[in-house]
PDB file of N, CA and C in Angstrom:
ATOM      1  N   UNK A   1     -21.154  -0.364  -1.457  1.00  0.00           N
ATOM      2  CA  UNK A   1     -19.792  -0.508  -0.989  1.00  0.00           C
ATOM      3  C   UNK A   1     -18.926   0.560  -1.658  1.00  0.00           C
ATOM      4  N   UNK A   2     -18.052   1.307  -1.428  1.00  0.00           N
ATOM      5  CA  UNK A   2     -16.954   2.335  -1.453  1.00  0.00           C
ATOM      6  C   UNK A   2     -16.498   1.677  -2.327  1.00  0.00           C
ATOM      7  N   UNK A   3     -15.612   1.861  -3.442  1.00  0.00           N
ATOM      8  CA  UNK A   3     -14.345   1.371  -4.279  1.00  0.00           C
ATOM      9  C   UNK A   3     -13.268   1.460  -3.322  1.00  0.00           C
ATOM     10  N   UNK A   4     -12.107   0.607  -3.574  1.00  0.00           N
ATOM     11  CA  UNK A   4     -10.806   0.500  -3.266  1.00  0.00           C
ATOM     12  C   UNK A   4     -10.242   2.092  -3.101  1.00  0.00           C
ATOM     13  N   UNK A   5     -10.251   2.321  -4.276  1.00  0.00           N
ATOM     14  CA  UNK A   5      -9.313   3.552  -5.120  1.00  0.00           C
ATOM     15  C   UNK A   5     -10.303   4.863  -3.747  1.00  0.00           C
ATOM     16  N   UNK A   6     -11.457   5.284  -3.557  1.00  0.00           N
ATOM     17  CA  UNK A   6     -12.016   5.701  -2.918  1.00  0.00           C
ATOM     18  C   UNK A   6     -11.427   5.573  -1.107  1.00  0.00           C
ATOM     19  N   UNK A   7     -11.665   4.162  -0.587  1.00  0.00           N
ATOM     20  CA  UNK A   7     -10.986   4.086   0.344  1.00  0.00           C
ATOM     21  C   UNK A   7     -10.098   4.290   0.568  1.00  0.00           C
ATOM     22  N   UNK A   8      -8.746   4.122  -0.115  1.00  0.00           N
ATOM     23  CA  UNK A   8      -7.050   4.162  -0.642  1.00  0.00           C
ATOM     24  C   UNK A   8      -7.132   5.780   0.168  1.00  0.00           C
ATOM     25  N   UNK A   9      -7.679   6.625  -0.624  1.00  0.00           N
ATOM     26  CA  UNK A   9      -7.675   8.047  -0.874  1.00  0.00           C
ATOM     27  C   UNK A   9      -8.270   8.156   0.662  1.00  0.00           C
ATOM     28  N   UNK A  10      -9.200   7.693   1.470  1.00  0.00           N
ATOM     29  CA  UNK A  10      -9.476   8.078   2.598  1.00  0.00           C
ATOM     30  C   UNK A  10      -8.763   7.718   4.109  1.00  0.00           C
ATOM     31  N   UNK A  11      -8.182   6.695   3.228  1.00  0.00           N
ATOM     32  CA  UNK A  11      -6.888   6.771   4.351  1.00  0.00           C
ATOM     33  C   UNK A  11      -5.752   6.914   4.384  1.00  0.00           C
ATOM     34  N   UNK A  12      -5.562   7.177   3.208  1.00  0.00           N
ATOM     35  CA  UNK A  12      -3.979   8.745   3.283  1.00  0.00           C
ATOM     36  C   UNK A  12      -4.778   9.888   3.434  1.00  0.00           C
ATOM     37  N   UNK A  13      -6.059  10.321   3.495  1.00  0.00           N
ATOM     38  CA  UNK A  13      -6.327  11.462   4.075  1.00  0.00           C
ATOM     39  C   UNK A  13      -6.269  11.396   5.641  1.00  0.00           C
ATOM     40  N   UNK A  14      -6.917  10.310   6.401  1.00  0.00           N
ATOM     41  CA  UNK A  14      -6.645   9.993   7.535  1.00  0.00           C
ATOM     42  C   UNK A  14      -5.257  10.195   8.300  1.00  0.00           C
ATOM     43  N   UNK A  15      -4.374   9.197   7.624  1.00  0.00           N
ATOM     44  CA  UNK A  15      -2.834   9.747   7.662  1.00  0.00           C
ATOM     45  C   UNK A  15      -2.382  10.947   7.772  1.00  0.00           C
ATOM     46  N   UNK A  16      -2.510  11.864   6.848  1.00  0.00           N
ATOM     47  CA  UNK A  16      -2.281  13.119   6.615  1.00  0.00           C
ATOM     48  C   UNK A  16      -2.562  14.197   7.531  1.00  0.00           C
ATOM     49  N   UNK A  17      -4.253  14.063   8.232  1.00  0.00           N
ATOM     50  CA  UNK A  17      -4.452  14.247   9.223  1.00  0.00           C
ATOM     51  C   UNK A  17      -3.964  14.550  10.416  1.00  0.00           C
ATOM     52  N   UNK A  18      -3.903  13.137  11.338  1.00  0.00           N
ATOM     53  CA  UNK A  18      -3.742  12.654  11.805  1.00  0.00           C
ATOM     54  C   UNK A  18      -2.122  12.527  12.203  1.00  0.00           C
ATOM     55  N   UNK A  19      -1.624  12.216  11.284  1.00  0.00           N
ATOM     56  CA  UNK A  19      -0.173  12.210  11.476  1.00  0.00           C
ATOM     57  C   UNK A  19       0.460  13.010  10.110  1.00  0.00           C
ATOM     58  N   UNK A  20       0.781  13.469  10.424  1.00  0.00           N
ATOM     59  CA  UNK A  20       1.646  14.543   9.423  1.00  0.00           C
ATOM     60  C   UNK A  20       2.623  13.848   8.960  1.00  0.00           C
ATOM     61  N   UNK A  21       3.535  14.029   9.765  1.00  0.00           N
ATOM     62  CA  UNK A  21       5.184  13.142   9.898  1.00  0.00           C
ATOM     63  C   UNK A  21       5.159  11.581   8.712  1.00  0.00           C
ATOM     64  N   UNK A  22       4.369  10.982   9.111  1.00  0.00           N
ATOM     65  CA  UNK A  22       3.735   9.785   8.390  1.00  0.00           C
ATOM     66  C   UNK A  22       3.183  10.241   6.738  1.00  0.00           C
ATOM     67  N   UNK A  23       2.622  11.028   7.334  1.00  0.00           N
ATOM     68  CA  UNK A  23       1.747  11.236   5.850  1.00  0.00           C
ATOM     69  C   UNK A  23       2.975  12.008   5.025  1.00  0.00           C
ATOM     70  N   UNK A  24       3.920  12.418   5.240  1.00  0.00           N
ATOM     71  CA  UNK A  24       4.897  12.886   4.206  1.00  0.00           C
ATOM     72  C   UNK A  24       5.788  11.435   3.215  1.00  0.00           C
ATOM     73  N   UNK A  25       5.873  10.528   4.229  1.00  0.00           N
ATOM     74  CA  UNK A  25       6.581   9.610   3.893  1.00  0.00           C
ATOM     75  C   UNK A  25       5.540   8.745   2.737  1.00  0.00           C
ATOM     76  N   UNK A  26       4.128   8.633   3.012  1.00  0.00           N
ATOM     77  CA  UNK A  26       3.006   8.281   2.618  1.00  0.00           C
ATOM     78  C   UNK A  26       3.159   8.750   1.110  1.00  0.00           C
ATOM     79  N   UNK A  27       3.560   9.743   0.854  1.00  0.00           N
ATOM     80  CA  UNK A  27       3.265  10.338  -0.174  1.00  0.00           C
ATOM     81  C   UNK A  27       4.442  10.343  -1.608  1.00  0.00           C
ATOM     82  N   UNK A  28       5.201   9.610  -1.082  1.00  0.00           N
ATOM     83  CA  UNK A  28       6.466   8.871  -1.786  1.00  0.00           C
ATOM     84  C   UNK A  28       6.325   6.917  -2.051  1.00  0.00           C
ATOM     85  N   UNK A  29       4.807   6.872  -1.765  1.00  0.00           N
ATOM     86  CA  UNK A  29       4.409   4.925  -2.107  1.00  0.00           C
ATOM     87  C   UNK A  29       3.375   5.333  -2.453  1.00  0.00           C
ATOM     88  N   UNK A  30       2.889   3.806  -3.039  1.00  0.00           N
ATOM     89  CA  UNK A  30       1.426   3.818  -3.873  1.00  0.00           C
ATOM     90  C   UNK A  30       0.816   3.013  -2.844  1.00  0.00           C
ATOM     91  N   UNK A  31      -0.941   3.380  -2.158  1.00  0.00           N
ATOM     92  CA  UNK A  31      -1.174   2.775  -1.568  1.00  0.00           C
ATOM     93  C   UNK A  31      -2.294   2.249  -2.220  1.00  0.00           C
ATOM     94  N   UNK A  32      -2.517   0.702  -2.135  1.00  0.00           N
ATOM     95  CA  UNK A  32      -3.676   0.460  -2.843  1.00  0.00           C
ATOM     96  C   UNK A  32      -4.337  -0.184  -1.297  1.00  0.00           C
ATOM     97  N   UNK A  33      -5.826  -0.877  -2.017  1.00  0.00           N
ATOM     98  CA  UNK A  33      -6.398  -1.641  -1.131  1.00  0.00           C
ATOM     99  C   UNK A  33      -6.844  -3.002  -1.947  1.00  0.00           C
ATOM    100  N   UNK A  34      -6.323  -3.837  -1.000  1.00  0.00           N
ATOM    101  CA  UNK A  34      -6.294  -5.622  -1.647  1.00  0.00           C
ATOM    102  C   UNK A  34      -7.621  -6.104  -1.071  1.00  0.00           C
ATOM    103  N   UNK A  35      -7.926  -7.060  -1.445  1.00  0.00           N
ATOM    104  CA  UNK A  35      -9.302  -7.601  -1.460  1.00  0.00           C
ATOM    105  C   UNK A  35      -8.842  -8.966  -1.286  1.00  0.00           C
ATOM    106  N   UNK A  36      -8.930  -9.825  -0.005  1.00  0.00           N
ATOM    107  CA  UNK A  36      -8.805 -11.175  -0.308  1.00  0.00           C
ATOM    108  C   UNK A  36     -10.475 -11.759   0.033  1.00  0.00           C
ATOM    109  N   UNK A  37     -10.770 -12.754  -0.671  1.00  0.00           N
ATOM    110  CA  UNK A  37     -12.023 -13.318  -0.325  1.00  0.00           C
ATOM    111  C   UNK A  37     -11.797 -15.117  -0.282  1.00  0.00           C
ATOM    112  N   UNK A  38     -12.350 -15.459   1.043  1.00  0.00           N
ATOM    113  CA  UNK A  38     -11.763 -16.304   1.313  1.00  0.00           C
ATOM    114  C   UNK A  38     -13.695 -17.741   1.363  1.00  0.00           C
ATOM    115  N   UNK A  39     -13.147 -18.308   0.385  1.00  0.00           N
ATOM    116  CA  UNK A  39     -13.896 -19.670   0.347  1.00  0.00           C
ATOM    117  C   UNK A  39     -14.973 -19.953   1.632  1.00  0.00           C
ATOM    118  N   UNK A  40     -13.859 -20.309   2.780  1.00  0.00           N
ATOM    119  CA  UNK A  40     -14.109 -20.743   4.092  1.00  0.00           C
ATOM    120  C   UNK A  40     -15.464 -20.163   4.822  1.00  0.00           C
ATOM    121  N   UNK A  41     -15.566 -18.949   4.745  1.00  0.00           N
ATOM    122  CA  UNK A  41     -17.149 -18.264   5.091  1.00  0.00           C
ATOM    123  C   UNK A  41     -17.537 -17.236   4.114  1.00  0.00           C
ATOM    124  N   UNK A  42     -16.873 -17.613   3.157  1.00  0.00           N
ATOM    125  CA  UNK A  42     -17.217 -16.423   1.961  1.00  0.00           C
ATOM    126  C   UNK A  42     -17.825 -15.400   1.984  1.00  0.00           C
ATOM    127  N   UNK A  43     -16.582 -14.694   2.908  1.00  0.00           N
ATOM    128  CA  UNK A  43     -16.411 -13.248   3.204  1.00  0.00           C
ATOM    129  C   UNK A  43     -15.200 -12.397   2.445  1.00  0.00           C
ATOM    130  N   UNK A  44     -15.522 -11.318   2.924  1.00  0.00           N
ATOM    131  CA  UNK A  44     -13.835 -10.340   1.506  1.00  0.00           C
ATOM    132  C   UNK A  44     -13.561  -9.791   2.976  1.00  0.00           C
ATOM    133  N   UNK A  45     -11.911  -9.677   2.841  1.00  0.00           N
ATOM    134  CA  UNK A  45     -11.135  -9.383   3.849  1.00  0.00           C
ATOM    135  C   UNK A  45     -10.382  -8.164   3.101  1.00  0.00           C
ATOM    136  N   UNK A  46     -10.168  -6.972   3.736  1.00  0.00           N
ATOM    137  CA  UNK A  46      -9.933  -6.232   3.205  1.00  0.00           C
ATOM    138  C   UNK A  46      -8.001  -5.804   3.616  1.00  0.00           C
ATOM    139  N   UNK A  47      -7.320  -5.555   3.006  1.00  0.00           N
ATOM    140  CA  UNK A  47      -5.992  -4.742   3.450  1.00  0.00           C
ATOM    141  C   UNK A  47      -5.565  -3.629   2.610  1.00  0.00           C
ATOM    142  N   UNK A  48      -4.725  -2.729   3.543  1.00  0.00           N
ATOM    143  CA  UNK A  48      -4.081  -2.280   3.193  1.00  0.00           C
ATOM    144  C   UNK A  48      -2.768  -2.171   2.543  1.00  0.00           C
ATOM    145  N   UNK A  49      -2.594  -2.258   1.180  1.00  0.00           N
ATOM    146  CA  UNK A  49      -0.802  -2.281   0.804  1.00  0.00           C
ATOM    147  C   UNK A  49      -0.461  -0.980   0.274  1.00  0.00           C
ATOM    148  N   UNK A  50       0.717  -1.289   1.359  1.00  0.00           N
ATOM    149  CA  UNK A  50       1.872  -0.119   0.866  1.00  0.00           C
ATOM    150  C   UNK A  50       2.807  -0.220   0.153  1.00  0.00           C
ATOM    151  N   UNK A  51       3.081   0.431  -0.952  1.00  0.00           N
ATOM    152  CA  UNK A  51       3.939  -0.296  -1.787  1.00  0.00           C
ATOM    153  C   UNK A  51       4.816   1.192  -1.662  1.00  0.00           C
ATOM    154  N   UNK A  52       6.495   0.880  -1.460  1.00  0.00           N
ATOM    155  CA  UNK A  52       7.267   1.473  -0.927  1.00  0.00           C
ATOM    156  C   UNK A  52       8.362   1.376  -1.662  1.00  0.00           C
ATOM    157  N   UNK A  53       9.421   2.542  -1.920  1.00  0.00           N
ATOM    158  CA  UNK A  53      10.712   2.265  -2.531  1.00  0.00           C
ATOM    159  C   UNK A  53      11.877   2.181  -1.316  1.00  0.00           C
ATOM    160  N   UNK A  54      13.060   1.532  -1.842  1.00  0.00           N
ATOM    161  CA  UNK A  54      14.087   0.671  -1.167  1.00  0.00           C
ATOM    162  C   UNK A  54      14.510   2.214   0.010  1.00  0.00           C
ATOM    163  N   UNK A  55      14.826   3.264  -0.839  1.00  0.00           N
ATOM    164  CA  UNK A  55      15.121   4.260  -0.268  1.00  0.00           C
ATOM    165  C   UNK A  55      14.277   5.133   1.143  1.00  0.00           C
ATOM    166  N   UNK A  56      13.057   4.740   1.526  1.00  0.00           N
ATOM    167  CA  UNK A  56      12.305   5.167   2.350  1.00  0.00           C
ATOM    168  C   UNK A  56      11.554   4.109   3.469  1.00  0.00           C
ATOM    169  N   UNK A  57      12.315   3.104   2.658  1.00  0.00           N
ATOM    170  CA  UNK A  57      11.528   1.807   3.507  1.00  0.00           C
ATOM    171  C   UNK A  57      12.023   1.717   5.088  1.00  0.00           C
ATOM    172  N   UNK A  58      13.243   2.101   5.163  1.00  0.00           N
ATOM    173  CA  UNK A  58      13.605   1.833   7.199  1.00  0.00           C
ATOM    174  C   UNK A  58      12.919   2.600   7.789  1.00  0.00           C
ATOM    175  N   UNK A  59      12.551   3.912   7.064  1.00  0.00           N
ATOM    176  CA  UNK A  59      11.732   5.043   7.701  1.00  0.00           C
ATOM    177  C   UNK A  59      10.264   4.721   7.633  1.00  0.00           C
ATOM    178  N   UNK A  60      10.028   4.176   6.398  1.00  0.00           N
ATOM    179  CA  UNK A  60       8.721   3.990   6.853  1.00  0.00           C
ATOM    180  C   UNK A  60       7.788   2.965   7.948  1.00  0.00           C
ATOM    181  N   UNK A  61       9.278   1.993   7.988  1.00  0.00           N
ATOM    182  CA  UNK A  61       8.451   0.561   8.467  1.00  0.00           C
ATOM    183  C   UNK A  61       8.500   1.262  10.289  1.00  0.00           C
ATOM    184  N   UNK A  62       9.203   2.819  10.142  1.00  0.00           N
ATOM    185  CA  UNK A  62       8.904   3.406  12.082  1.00  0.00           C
ATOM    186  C   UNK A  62       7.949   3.322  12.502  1.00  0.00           C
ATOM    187  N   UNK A  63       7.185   3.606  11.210  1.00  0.00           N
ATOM    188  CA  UNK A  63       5.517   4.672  11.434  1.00  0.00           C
ATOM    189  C   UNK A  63       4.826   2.807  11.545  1.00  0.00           C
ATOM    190  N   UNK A  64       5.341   1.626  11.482  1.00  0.00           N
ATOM    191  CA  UNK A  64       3.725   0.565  11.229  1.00  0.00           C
ATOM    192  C   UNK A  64       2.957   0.821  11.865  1.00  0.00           C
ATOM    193  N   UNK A  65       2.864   0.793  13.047  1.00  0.00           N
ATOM    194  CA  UNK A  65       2.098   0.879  14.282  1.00  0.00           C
ATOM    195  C   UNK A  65       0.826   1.750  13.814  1.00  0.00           C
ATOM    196  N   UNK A  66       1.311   2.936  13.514  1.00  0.00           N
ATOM    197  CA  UNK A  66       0.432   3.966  13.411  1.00  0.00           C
ATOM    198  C   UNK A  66      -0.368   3.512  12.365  1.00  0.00           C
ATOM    199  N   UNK A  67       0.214   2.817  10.853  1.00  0.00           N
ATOM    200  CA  UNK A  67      -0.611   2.517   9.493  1.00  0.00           C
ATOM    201  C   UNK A  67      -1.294   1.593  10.033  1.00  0.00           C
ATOM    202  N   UNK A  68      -1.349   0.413  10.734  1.00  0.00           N
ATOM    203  CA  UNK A  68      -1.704  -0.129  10.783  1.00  0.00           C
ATOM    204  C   UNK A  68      -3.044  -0.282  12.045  1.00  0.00           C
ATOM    205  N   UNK A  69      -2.467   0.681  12.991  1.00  0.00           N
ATOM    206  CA  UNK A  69      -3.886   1.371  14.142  1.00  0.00           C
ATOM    207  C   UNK A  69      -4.856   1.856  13.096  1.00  0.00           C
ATOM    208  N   UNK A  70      -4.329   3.081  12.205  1.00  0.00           N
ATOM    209  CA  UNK A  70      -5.364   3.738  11.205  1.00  0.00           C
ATOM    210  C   UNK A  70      -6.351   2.995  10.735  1.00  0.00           C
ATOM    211  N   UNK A  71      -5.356   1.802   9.688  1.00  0.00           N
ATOM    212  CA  UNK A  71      -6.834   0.901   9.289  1.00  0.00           C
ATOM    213  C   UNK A  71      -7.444   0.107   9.897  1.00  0.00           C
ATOM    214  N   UNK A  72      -7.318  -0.326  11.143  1.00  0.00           N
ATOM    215  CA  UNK A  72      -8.190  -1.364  11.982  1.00  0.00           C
ATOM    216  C   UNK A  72      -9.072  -0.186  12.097  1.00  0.00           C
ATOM    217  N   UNK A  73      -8.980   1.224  12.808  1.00  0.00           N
ATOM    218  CA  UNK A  73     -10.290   1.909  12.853  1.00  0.00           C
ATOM    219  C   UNK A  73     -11.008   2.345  11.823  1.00  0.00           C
ATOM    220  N   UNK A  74     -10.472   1.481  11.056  1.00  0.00           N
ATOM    221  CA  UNK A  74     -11.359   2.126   9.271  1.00  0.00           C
ATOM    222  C   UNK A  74     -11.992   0.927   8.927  1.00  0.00           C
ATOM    223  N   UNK A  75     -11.421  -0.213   9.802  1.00  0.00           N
ATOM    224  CA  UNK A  75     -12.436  -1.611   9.517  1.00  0.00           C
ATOM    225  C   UNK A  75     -11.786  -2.504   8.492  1.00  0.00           C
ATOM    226  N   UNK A  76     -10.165  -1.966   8.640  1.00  0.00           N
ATOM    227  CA  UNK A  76      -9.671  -3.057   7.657  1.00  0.00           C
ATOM    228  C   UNK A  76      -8.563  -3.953   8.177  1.00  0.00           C
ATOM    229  N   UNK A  77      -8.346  -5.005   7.620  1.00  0.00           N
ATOM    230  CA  UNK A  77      -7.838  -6.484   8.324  1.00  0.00           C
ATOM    231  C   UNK A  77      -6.110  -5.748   8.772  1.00  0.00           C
ATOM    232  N   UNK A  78      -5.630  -5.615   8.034  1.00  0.00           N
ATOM    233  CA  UNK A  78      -3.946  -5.208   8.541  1.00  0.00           C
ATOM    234  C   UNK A  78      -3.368  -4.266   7.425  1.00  0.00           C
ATOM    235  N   UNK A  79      -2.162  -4.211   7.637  1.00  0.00           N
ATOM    236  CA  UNK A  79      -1.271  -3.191   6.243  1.00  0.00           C
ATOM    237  C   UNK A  79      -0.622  -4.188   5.920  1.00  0.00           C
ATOM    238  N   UNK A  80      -0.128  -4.478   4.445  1.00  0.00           N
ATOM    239  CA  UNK A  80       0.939  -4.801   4.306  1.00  0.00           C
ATOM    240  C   UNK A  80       1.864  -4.318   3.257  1.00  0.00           C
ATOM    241  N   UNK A  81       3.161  -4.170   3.532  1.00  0.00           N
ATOM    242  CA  UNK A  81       4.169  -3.167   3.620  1.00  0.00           C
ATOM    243  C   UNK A  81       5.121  -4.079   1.875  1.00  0.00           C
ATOM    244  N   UNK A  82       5.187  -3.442   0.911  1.00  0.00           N
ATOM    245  CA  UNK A  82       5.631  -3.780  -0.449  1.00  0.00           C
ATOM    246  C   UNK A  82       6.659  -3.517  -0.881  1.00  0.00           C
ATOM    247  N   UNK A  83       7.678  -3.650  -0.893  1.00  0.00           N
ATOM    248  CA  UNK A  83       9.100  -3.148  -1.803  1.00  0.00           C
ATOM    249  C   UNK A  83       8.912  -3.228  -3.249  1.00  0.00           C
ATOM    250  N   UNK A  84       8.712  -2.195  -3.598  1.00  0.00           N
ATOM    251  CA  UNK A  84       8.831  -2.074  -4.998  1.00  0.00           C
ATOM    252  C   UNK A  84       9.764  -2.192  -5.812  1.00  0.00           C
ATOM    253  N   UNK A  85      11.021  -1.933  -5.482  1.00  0.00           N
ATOM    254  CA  UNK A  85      11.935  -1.936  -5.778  1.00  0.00           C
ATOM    255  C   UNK A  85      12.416  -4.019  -6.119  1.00  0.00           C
ATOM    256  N   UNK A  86      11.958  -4.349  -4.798  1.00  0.00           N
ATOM    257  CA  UNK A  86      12.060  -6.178  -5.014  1.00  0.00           C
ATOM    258  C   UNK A  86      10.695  -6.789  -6.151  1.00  0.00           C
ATOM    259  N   UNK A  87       9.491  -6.483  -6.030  1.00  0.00           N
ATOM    260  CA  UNK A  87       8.481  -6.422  -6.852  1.00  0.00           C
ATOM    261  C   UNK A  87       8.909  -6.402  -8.357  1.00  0.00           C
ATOM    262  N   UNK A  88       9.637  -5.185  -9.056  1.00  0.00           N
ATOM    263  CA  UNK A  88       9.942  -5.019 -10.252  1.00  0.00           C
ATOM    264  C   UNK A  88      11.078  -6.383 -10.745  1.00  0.00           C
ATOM    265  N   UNK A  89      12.053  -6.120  -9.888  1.00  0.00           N
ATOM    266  CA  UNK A  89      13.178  -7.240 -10.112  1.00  0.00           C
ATOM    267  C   UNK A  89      12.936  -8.534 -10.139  1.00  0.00           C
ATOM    268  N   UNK A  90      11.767  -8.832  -9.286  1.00  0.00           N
ATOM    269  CA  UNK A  90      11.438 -10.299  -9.547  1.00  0.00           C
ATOM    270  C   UNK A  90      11.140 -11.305 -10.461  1.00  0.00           C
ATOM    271  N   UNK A  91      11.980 -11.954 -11.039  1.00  0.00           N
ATOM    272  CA  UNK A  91      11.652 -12.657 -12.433  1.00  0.00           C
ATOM    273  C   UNK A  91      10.243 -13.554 -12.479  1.00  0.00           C
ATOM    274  N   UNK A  92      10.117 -13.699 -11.356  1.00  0.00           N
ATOM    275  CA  UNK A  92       8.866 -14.711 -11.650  1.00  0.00           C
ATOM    276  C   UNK A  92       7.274 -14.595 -11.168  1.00  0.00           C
ATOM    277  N   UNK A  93       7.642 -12.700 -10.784  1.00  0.00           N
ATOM    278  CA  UNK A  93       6.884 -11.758 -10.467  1.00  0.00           C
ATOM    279  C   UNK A  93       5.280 -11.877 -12.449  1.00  0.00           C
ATOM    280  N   UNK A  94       4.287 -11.813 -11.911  1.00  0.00           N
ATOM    281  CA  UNK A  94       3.236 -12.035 -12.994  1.00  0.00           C
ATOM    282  C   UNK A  94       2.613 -10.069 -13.208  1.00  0.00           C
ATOM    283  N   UNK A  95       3.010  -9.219 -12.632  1.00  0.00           N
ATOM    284  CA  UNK A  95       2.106  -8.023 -12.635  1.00  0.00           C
ATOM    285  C   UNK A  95       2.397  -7.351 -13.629  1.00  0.00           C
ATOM    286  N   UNK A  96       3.522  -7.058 -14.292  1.00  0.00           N
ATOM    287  CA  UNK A  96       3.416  -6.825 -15.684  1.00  0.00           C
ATOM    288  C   UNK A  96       2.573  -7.586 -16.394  1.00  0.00           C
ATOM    289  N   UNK A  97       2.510  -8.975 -16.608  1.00  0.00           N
ATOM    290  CA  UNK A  97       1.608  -8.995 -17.750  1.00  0.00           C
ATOM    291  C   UNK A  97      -0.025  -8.870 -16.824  1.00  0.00           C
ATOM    292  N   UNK A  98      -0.085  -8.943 -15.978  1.00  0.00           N
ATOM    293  CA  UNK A  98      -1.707  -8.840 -14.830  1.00  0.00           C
ATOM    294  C   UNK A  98      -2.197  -7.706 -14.774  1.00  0.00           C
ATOM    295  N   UNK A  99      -1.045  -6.677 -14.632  1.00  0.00           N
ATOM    296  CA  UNK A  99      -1.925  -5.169 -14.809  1.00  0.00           C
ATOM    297  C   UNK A  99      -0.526  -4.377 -15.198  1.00  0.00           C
ATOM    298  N   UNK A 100      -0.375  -4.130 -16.934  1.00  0.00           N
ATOM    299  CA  UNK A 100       0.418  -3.046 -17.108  1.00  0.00           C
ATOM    300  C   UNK A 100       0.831  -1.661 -16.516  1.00  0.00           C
ATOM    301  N   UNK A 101      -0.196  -0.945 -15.972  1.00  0.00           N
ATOM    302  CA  UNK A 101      -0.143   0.078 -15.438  1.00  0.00           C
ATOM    303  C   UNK A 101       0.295   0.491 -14.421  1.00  0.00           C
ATOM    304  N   UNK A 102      -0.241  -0.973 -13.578  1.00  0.00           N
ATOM    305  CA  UNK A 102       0.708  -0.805 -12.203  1.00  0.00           C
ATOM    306  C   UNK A 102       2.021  -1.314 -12.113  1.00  0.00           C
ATOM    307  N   UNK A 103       2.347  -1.906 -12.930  1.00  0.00           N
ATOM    308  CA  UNK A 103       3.826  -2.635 -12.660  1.00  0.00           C
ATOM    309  C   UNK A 103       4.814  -0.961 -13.307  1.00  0.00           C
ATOM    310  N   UNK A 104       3.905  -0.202 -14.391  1.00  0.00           N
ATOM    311  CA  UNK A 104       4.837   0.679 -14.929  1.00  0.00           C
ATOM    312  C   UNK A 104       5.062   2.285 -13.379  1.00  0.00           C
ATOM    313  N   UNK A 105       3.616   2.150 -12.610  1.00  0.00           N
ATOM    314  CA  UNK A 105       4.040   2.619 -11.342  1.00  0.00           C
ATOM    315  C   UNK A 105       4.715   2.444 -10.423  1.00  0.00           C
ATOM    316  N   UNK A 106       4.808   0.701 -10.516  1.00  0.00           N
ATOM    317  CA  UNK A 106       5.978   0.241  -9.433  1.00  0.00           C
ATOM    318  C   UNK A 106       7.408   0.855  -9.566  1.00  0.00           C
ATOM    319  N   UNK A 107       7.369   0.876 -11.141  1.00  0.00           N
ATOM    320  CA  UNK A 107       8.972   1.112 -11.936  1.00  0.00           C
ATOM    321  C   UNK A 107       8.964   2.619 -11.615  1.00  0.00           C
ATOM    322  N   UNK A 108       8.065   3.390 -11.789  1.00  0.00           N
ATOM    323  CA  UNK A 108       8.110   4.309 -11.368  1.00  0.00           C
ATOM    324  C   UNK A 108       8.714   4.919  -9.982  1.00  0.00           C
ATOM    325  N   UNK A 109       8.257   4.373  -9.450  1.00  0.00           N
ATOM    326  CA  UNK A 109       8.273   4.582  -7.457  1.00  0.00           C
ATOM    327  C   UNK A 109       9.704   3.886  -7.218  1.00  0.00           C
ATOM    328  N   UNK A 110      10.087   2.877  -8.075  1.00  0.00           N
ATOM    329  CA  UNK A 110      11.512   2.075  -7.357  1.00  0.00           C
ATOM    330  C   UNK A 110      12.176   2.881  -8.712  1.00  0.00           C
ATOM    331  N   UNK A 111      12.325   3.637  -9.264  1.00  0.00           N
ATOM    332  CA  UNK A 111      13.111   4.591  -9.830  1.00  0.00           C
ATOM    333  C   UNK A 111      13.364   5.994  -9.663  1.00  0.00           C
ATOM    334  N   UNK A 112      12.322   6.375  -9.028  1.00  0.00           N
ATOM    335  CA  UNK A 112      12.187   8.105  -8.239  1.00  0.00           C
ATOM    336  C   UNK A 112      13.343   8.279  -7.311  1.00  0.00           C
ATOM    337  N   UNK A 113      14.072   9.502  -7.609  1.00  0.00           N
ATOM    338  CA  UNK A 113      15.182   9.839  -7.081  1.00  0.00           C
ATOM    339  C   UNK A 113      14.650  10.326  -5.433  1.00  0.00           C
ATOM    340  N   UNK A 114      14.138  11.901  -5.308  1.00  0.00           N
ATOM    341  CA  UNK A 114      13.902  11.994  -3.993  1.00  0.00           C
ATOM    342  C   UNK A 114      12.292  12.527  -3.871  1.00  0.00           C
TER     343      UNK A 114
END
């Protein structure tokens, strides 16, 4: 099986590709890939998240269609679309203490000027 971080990277190359226009906006969020695995037929469902700052978000949510065509032909369940900016602020948000690194990228991305 591919890593996340591997896939992540192959479909902002896809993007980039593929759609230019998109892939600029792409390149101002962190995209990871989520893993849900679900009990019921204990299978892993895969998505896409976009994690996005407040400032690019009306523009980006133009392009869903397209993020979200991309990964069904890549074999993954849907996108889903992250405010980082709401993420950081959330008091009862757990990802600082769950994964330091990424919460200090979130802060990152919902603090980046342009």
């Amino acid at each position: 099986m591919i890593s996340g971080e591997k896939l992540a990277q192959e479909y902002i190359n896809v993007i980039n590709n593929y759609y230019p226009r998109a892939g600029k906006l792409l390149r101002h969020c962190l995209v990871k890939i989520l893993r849900l695995h679900t009990n019921h037929n204990h299978r892993d469902h895969y998505y896409v998240g976009i994690y996005y700052a407040n400032r690019i978000g009306r523009r980006l949510l133009e392009y869903q269609d397209i993020f979200k065509d991309a990964a069904e032909n890549m074999g993954l369940v849907e996108v889903v679309f992250l405010n980082a900016n709401h993420l950081v602020k959330d008091p009862y948000s757990k990802i600082k203490q769950q994964d330091f690194r990424f919460w200090l990228e979130l802060c990152w991305l919902a603090n980046e000027e342009n």
